[in-house]
Protein backbone atom coordinates (compact mmCIF):
# COMPACT_ATOMS: atom_id res chain seq x y z
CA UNK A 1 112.02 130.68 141.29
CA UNK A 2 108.50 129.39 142.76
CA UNK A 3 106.69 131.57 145.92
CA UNK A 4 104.97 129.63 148.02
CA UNK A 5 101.69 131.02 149.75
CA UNK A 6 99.12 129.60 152.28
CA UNK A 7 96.43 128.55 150.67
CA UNK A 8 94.02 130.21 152.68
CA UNK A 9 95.77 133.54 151.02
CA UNK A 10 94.58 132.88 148.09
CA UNK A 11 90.63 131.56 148.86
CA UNK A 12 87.59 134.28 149.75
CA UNK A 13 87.45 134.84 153.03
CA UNK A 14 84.47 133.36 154.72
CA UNK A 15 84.10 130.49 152.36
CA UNK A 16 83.99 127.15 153.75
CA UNK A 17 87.02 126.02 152.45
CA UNK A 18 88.46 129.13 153.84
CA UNK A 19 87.27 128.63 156.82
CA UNK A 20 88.13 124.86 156.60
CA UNK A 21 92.09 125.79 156.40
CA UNK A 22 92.08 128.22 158.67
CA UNK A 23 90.51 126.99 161.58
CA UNK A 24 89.23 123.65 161.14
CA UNK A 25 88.99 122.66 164.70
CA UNK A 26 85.79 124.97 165.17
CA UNK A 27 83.76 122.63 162.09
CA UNK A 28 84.57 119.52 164.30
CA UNK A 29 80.68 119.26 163.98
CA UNK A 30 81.24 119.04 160.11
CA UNK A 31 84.38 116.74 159.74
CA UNK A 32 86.40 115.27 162.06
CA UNK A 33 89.85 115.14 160.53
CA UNK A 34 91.65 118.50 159.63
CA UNK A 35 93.91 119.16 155.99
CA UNK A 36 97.38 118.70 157.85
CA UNK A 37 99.63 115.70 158.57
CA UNK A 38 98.18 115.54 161.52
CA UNK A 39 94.85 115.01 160.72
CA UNK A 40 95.71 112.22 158.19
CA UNK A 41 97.28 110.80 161.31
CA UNK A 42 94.32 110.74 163.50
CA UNK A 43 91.83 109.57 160.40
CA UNK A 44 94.21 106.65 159.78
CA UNK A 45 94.19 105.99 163.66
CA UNK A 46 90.51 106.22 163.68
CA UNK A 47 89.68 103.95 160.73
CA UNK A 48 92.18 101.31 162.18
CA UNK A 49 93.52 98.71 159.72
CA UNK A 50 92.40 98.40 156.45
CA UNK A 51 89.97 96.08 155.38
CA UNK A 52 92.35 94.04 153.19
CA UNK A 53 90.03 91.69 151.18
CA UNK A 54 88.17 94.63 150.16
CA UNK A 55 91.10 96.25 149.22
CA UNK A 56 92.31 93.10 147.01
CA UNK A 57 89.29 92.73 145.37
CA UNK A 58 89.06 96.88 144.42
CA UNK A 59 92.61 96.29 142.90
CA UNK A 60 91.92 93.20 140.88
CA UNK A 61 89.02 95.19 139.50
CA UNK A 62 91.86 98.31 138.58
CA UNK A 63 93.81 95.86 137.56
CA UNK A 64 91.71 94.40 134.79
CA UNK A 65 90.59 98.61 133.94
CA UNK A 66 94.47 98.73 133.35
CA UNK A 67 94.35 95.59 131.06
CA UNK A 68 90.87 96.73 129.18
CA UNK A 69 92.87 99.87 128.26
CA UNK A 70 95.76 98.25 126.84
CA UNK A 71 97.98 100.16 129.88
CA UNK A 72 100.23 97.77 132.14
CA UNK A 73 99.02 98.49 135.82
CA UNK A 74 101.74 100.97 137.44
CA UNK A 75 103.91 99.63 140.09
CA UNK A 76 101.34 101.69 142.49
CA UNK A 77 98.90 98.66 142.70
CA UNK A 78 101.21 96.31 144.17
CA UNK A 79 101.42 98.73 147.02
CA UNK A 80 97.81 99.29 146.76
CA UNK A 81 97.04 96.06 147.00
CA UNK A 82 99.07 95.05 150.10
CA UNK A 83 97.45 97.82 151.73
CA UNK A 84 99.37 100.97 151.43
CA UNK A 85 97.60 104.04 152.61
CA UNK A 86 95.73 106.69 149.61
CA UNK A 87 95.71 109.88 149.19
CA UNK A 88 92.67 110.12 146.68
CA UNK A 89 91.85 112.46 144.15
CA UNK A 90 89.12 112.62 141.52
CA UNK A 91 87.31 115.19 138.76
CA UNK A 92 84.77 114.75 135.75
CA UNK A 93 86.57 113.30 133.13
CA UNK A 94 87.96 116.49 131.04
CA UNK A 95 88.63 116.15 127.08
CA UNK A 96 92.37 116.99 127.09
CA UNK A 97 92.66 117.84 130.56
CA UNK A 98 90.41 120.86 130.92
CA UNK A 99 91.75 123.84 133.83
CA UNK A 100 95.14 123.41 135.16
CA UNK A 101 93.45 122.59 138.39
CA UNK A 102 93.24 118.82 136.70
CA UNK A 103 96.66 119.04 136.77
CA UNK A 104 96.99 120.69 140.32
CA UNK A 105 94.86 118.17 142.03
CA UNK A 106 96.32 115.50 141.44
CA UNK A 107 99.86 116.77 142.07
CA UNK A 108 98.47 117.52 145.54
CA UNK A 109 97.67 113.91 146.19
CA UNK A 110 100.84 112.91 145.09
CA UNK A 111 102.48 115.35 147.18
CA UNK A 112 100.24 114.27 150.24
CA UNK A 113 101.58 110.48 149.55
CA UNK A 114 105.05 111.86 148.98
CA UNK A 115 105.14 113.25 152.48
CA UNK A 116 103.91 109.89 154.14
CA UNK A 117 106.50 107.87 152.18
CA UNK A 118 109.05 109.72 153.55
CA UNK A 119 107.66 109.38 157.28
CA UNK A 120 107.83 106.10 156.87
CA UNK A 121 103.92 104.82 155.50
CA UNK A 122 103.68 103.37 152.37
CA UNK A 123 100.98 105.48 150.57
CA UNK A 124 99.87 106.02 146.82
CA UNK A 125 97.82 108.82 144.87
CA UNK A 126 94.68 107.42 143.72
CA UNK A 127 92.85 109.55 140.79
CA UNK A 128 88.81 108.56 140.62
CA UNK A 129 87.84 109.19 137.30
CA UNK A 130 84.25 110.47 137.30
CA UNK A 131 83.41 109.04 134.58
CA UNK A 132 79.50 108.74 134.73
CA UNK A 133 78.96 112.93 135.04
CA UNK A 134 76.62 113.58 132.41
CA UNK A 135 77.61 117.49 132.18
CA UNK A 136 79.41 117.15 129.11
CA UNK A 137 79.22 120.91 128.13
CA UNK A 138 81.32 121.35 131.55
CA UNK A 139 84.20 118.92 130.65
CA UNK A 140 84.35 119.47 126.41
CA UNK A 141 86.34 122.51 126.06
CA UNK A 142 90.58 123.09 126.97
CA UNK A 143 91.93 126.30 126.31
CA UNK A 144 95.14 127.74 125.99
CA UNK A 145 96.28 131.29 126.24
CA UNK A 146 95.25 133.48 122.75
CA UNK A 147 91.78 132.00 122.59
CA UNK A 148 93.03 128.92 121.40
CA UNK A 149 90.74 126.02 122.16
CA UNK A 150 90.23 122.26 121.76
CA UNK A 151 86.48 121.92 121.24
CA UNK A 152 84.99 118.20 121.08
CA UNK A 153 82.02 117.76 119.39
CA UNK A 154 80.87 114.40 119.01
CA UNK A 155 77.49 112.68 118.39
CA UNK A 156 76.38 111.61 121.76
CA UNK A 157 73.02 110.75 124.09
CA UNK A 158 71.67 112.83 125.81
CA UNK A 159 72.40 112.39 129.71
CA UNK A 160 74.62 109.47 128.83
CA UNK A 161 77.72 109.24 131.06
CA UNK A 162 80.95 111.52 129.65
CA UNK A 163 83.09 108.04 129.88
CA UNK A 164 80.96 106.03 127.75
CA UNK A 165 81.01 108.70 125.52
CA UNK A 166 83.25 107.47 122.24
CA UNK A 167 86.05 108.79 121.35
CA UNK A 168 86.91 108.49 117.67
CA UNK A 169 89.33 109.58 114.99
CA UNK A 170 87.94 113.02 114.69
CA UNK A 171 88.28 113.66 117.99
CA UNK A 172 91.94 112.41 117.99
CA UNK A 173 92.72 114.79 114.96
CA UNK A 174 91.72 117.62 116.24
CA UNK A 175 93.32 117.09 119.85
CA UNK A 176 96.38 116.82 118.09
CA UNK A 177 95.80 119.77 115.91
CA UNK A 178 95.66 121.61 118.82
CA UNK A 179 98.16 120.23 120.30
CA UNK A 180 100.11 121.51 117.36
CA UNK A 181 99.11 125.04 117.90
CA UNK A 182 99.30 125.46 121.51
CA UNK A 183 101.83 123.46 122.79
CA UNK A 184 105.73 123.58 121.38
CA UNK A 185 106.14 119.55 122.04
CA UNK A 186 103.83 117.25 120.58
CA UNK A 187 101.38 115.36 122.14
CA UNK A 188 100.90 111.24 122.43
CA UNK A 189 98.55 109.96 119.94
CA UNK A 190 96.02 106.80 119.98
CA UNK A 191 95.58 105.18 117.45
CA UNK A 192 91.74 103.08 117.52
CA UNK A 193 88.75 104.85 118.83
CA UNK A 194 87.72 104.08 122.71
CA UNK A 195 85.92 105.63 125.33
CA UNK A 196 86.66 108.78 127.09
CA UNK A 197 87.19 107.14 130.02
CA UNK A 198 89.87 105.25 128.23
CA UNK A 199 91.24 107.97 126.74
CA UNK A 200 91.35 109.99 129.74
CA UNK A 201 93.26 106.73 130.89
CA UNK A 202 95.74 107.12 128.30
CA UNK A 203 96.49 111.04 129.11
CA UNK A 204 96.78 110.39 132.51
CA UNK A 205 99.59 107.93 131.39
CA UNK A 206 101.10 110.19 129.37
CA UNK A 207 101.62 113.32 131.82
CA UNK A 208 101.95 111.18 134.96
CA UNK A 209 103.28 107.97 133.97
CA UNK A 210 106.63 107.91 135.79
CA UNK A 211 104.51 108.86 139.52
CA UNK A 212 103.31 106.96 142.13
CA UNK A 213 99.93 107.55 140.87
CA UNK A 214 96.88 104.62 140.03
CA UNK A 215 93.58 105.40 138.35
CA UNK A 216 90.02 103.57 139.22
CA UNK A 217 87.02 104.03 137.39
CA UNK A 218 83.84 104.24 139.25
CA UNK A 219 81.83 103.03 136.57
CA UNK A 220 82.53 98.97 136.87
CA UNK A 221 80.49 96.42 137.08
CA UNK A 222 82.69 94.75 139.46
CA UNK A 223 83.21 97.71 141.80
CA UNK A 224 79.34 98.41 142.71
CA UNK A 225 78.71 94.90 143.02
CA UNK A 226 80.94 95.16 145.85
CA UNK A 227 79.25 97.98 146.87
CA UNK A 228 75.81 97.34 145.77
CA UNK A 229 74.24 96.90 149.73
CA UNK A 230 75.09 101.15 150.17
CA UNK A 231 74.11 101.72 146.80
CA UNK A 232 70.46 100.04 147.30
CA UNK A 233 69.85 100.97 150.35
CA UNK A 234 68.91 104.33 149.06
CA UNK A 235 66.03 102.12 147.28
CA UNK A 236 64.59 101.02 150.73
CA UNK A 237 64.32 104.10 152.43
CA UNK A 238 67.39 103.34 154.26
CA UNK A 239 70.08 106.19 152.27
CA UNK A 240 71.69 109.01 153.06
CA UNK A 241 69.06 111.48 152.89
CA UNK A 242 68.15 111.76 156.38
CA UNK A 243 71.77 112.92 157.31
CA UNK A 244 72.02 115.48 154.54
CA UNK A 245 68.71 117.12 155.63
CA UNK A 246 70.38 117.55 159.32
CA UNK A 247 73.80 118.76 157.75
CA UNK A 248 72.17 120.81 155.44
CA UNK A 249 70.67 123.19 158.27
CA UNK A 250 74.00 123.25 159.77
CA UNK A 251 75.38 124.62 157.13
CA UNK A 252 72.93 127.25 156.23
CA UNK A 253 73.10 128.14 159.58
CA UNK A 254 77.22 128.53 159.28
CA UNK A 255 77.54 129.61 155.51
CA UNK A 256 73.85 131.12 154.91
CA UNK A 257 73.31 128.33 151.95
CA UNK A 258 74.18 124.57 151.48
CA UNK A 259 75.99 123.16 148.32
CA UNK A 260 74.04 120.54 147.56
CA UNK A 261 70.49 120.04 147.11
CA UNK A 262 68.86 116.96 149.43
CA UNK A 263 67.33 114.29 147.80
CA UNK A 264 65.11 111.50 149.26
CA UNK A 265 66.88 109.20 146.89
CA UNK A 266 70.75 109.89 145.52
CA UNK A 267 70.66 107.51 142.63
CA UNK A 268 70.62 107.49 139.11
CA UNK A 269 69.78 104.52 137.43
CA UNK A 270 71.67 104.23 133.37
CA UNK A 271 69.49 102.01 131.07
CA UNK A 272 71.06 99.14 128.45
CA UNK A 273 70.80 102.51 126.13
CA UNK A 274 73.12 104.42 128.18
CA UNK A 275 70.96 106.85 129.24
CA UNK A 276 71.22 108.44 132.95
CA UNK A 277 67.93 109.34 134.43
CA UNK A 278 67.51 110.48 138.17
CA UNK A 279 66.08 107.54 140.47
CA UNK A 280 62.67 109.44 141.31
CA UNK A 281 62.00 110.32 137.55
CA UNK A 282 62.94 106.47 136.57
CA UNK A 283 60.41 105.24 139.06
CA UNK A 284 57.77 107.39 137.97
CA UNK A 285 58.47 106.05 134.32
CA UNK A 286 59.06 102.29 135.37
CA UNK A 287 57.63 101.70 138.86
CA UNK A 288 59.34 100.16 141.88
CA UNK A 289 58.97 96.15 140.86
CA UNK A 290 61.02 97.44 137.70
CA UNK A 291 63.84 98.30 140.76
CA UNK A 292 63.90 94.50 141.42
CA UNK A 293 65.42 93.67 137.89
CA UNK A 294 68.18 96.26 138.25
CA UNK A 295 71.63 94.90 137.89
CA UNK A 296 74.25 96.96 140.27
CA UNK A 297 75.97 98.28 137.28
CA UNK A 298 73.01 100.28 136.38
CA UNK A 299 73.49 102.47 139.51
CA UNK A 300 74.74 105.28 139.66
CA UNK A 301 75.60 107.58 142.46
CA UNK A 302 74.74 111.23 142.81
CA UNK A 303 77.63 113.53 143.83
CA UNK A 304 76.48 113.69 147.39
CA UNK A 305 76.71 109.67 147.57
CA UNK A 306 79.22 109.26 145.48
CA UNK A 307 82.49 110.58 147.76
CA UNK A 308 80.38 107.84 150.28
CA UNK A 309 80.96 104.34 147.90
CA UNK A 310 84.52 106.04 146.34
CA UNK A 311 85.60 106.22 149.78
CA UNK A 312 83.90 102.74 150.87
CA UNK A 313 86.17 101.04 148.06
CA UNK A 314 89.38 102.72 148.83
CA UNK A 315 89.60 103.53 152.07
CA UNK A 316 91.89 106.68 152.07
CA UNK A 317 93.66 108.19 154.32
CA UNK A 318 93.11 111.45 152.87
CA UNK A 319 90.79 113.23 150.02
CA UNK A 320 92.21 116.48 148.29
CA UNK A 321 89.66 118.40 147.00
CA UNK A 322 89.07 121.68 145.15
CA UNK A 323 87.76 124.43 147.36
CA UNK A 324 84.16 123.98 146.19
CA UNK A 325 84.89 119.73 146.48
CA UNK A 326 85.51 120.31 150.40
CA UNK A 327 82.88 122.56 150.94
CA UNK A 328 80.54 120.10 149.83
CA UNK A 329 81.93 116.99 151.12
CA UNK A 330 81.78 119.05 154.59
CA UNK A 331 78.01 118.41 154.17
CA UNK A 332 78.99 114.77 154.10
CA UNK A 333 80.14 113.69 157.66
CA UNK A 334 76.95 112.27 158.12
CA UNK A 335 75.95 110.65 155.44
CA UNK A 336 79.71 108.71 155.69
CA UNK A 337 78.65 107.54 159.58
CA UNK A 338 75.30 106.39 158.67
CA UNK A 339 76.89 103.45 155.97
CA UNK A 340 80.23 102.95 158.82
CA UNK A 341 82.59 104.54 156.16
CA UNK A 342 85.64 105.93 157.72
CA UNK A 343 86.11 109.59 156.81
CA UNK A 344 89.29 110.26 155.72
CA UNK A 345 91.33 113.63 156.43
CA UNK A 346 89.94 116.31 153.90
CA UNK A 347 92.56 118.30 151.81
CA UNK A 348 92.00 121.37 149.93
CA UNK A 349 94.31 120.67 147.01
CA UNK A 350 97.09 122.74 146.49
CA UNK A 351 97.24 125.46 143.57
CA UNK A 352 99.58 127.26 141.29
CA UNK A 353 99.84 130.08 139.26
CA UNK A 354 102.61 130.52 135.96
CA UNK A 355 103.97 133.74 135.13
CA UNK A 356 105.77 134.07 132.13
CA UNK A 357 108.04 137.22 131.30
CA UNK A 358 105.30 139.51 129.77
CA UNK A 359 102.95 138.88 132.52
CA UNK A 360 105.14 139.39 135.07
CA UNK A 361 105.68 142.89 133.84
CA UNK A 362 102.24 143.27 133.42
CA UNK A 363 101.61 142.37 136.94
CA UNK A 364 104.03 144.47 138.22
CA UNK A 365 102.83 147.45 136.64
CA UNK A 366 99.43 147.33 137.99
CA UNK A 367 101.00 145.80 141.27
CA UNK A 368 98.81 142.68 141.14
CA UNK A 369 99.12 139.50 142.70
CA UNK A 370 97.46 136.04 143.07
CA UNK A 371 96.21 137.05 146.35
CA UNK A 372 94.13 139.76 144.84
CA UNK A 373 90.58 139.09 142.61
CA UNK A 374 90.85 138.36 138.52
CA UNK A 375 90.73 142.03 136.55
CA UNK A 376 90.01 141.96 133.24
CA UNK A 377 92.66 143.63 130.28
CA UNK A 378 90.15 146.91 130.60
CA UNK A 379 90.29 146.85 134.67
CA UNK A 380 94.60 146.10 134.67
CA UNK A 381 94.61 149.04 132.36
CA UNK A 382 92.74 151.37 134.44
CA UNK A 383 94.51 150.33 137.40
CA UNK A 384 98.05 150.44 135.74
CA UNK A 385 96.95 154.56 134.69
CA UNK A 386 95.57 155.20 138.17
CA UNK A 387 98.91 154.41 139.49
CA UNK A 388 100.85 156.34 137.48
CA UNK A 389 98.70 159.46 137.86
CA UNK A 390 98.19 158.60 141.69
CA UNK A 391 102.17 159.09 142.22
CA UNK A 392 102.98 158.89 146.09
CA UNK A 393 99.13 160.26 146.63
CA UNK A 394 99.96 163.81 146.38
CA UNK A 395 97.01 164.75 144.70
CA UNK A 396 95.10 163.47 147.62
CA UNK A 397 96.99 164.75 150.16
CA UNK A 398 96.35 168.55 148.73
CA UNK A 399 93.20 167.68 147.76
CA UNK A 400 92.12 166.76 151.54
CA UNK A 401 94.60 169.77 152.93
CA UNK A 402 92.67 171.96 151.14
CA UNK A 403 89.33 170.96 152.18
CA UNK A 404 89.93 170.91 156.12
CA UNK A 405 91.37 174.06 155.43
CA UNK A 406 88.08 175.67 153.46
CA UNK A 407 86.19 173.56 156.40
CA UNK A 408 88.03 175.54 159.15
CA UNK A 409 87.44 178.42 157.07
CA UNK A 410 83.95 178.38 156.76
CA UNK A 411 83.63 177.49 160.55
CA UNK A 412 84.17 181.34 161.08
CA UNK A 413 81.86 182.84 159.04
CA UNK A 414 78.29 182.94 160.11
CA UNK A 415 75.37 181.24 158.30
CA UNK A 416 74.99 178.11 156.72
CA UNK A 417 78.88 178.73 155.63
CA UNK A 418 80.00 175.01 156.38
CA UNK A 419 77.40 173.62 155.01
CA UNK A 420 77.73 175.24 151.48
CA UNK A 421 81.57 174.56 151.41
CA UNK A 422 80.97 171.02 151.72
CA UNK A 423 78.48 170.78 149.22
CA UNK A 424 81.37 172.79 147.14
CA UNK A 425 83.57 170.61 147.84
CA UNK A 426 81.61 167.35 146.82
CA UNK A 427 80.93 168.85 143.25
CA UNK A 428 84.75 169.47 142.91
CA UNK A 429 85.78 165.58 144.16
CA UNK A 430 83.53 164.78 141.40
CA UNK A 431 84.72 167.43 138.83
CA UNK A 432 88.38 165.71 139.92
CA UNK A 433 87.16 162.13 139.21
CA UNK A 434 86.24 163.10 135.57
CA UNK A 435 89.24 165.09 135.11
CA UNK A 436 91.02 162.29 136.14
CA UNK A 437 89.27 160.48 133.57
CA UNK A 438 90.29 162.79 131.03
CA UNK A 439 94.14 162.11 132.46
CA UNK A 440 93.47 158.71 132.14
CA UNK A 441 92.47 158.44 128.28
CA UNK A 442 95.72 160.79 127.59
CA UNK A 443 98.25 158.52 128.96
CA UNK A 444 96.64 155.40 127.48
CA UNK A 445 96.61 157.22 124.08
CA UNK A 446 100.32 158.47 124.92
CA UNK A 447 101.92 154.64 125.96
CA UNK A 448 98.51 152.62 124.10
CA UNK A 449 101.96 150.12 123.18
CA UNK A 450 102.82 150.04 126.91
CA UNK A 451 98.50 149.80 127.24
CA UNK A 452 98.03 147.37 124.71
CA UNK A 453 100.81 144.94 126.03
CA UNK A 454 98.81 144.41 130.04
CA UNK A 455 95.88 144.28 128.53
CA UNK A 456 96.61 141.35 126.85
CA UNK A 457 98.56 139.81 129.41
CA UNK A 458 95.93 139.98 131.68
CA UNK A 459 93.21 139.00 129.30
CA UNK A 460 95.36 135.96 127.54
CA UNK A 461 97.78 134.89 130.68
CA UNK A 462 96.96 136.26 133.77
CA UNK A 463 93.34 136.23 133.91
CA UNK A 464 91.79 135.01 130.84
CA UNK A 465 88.37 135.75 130.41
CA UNK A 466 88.67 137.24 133.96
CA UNK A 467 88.95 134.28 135.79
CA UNK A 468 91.80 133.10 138.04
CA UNK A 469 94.72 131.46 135.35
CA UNK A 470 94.18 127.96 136.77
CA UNK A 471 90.50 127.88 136.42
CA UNK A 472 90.73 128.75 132.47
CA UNK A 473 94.09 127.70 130.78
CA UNK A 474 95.07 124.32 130.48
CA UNK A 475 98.53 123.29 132.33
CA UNK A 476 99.67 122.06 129.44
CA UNK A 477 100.89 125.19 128.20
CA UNK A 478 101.57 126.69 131.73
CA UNK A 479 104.18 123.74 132.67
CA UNK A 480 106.10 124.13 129.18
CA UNK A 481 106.32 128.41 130.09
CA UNK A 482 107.80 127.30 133.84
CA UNK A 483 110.29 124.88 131.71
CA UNK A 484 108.53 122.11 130.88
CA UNK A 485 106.62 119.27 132.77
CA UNK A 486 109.68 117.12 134.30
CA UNK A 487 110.60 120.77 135.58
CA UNK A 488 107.50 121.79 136.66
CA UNK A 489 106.75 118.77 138.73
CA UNK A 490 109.86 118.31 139.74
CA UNK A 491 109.59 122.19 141.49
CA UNK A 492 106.41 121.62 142.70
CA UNK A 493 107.53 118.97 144.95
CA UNK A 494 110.79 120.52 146.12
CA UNK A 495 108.47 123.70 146.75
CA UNK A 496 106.09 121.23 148.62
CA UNK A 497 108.64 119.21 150.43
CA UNK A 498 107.31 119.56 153.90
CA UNK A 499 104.38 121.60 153.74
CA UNK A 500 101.74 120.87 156.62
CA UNK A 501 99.25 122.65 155.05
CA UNK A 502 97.05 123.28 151.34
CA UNK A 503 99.57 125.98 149.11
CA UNK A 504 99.45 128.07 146.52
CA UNK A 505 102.80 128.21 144.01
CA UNK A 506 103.37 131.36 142.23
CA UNK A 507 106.33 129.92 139.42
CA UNK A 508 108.46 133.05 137.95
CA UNK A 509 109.84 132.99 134.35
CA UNK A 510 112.87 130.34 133.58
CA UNK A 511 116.02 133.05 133.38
């Protein structure tokens, strides 16, 4: 069985992307098209036709990515090509996948294009891989429930682009040894040593070969010669910096701080080493003739102009972000209108969270649910016992009896009676909460089995290292618990069929 939940259930309240799905029409001053079919209708409308010898060129660049890689080119490009609409997607370029979210997003673009097929638009999922992020602590780690994780560790430089970084034989071996210990099928091998970005390439084959899904990488010669005139301009005072200073105290004035930080130039520039160094630090090193001998595949965008050249080159319909992805790209509406880029509709992605049988127990035991925060093992615990010594609240109920009745008491006898009785009555609430403490410890000691069984549900399934499931664990291992991947997928769109707005999919345990 999957549940399906608003989104907006699920996300803080107040948060932009919160506040983006639940009333988007009031941050019309922000972005103009909302999350919902609708709004992919009126960004289509509003961009008009699609620039198609751009769009050839971008996928005779993907195409030759696809041959590079040693991957025929999915199906997807021909429709790409001829102009079919996007639904893009994109996130730094995780070794062996990363959070489930990985997984998640781009499910929700395919989705997205799913629902426009079927009202009659062509459309495809487009993944960007982000492949010249130089936060490689961020995107080396995948874990999988019992502390089991694929650590990659190889010899790199320093603020070199994650996709450059290579991938060898070492690395290989240990994915698969972990694959081995997490998973119950085995994973697809490689066989020479590549780039991340190529290996990422080869994953994304792997889980979502048989969709109508098509990968670009950002970091292409070809691609930023195309669009090397928005890239450069932020060299002659002519970028995007001016419109993020005037979002930016919109924003703060909306959400009390901005996402991203303004800066007068939103460059990097990556040197024949490989090295990525910020545009003002590379002029101060180099000087600005040295910016006249720059070839465009040495630049690099920053994430608040990068969304502005990915979206320049594919020209999407729609972008489906993560919750913290929208709210920045909310500080982007500007910056978008300043090069003429049409702004597509902005998505929060959909998520999902896996129960299997022992954390379904678990949950229901300390009667938590995905729309409530993370709790650590030691917090389910203490929640599970305060339930079960809580009862129907009858403790409280003769606890608060009996103090309006002392109150009412004291109200009849002269002095500084009622005063005193509540003062009484404060030190025995608090005498109650440590005896209650006391209750506590004896029914953990007297069911520690029962004790020992949520906490480690909560700390190795539901919310590992007390973080929401999707955020930590890798799908990999989520998708075989709901059934495996074919079945996971193939609930997640049935759930989806339909859906007008970002959800959240709670799966329940395969009878």
């Amino acid at each position: 069985m999957v549940q399906r939940l608003a989104q907006r259930a699920i996300l803080p309240l107040g948060s932009p992307a919160s506040d983006w799905c639940s009333a988007p029409s009031e941050l019309q001053s922000f972005w103009p098209f909302s999350g919902t079919l609708e709004g992919i209708a009126e960004a289509i409308a509003a961009r008009g036709s699609v620039d198609h010898s751009r769009r050839e060129f971008v996928a005779d660049c993907i195409r030759k990515q696809y041959e590079n890689v040693g991957i025929k080119a999915p199906e997807a490009l021909t429709s790409f090509a001829k102009g079919a609409e996007v639904i893009s997607v994109g996130h730094q370029l995780q070794a062996g996948g990363g959070p489930a979210f990985f997984h998640y997003k781009i499910l929700s673009a395919l989705r997205w294009a799913a629902q426009l097929q079927a009202s009659g638009t062509p459309a495809v999922a487009v993944f960007w891989m982000a492949a010249e992020d130089h936060d490689f602590e961020e995107v080396s780690q995948t874990h999988a429930p019992g502390e089991r994780t694929f650590q990659w560790t190889p010899e790199r430089l320093e603020q070199a682009p994650v996709g450059r970084i290579p991938w060898d034989a070492q690395a290989e071996q240990k994915w698969q040894d972990w694959c081995s210990s997490a998973l119950k099928s085995p994973c697809d091998s490689v066989s020479e040593s590549m780039p991340l970005a190529h290996r990422v390439r080869h994953w994304l084959q792997e889980w979502f070969g048989g969709e109508n899904l098509l990968v670009i990488d950002g970091d292409d010669a070809g691609l930023k010669g195309r669009a090397e005139a928005l890239l450069t301009s932020e060299w002659s005072g002519d970028g995007i910096a001016p419109a993020l200073r005037e979002a930016e105290k919109l924003y703060t004035a909306k959400w009390a701080s901005a996402p991203l930080h303004v800066q007068e130039n939103n460059l990097f520039v990556i040197d024949d080493v490989g090295r990525r160094t910020r545009a003002d630090r590379w002029l101060q090193e180099n000087g600005r003739d040295a910016v006249k001998r720059l070839r465009p595949e040495q630049l690099s965008p920053n994430a608040a102009l990068r969304p502005v050249y990915q979206e320049f080159l594919l020209q999407s319909a729609a972008f489906a972000g993560g919750p913290s992805e929208v709210g920045y790209w909310l500080m982007l509406g500007g910056a978008f209108r300043h090069h003429q880029v049409a702004q597509p509709a902005l998505l929060v992605r959909d998520g999902a969270f896996v129960h299997h049988g022992p954390s379904l127990r678990a949950a229901e035991a300390c009667h938590w649910t995905p729309q409530k925060p993370a709790l650590t093992g030691e917090a389910a615990v203490a929640a599970w016992a305060d339930l079960r010594l809580r009862g129907n609240g009858e403790l409280e109920q003769a606890f608060e009896a009996w103090s309006a009745a002392l109150i009412a008491h004291a109200q009849g006898v002269p002095g500084d009676a009622v005063p005193t009785t509540r003062a009484a009555l404060t030190n025995m609430e608090k005498d109650l909460t440590h005896l209650r403490k006391k209750w506590r410890k004896l029914l953990r000691q007297q069911h520690a089995d029962e004790v020992e069984v949520i906490r480690k549900a909560f700390d190795e399934w539901i919310c590992p290292k007390g973080m929401a499931q999707e955020r930590r664990l890798s799908a990999l291992p989520l998708m075989e618990a709901a059934g495996g991947a074919a079945v996971f997928m193939e609930k997640w769109h049935e759930a989806l069929r339909g859906a007008n707005e970002p959800q959240f999919l709670v799966y329940h345990p395969v009878p």
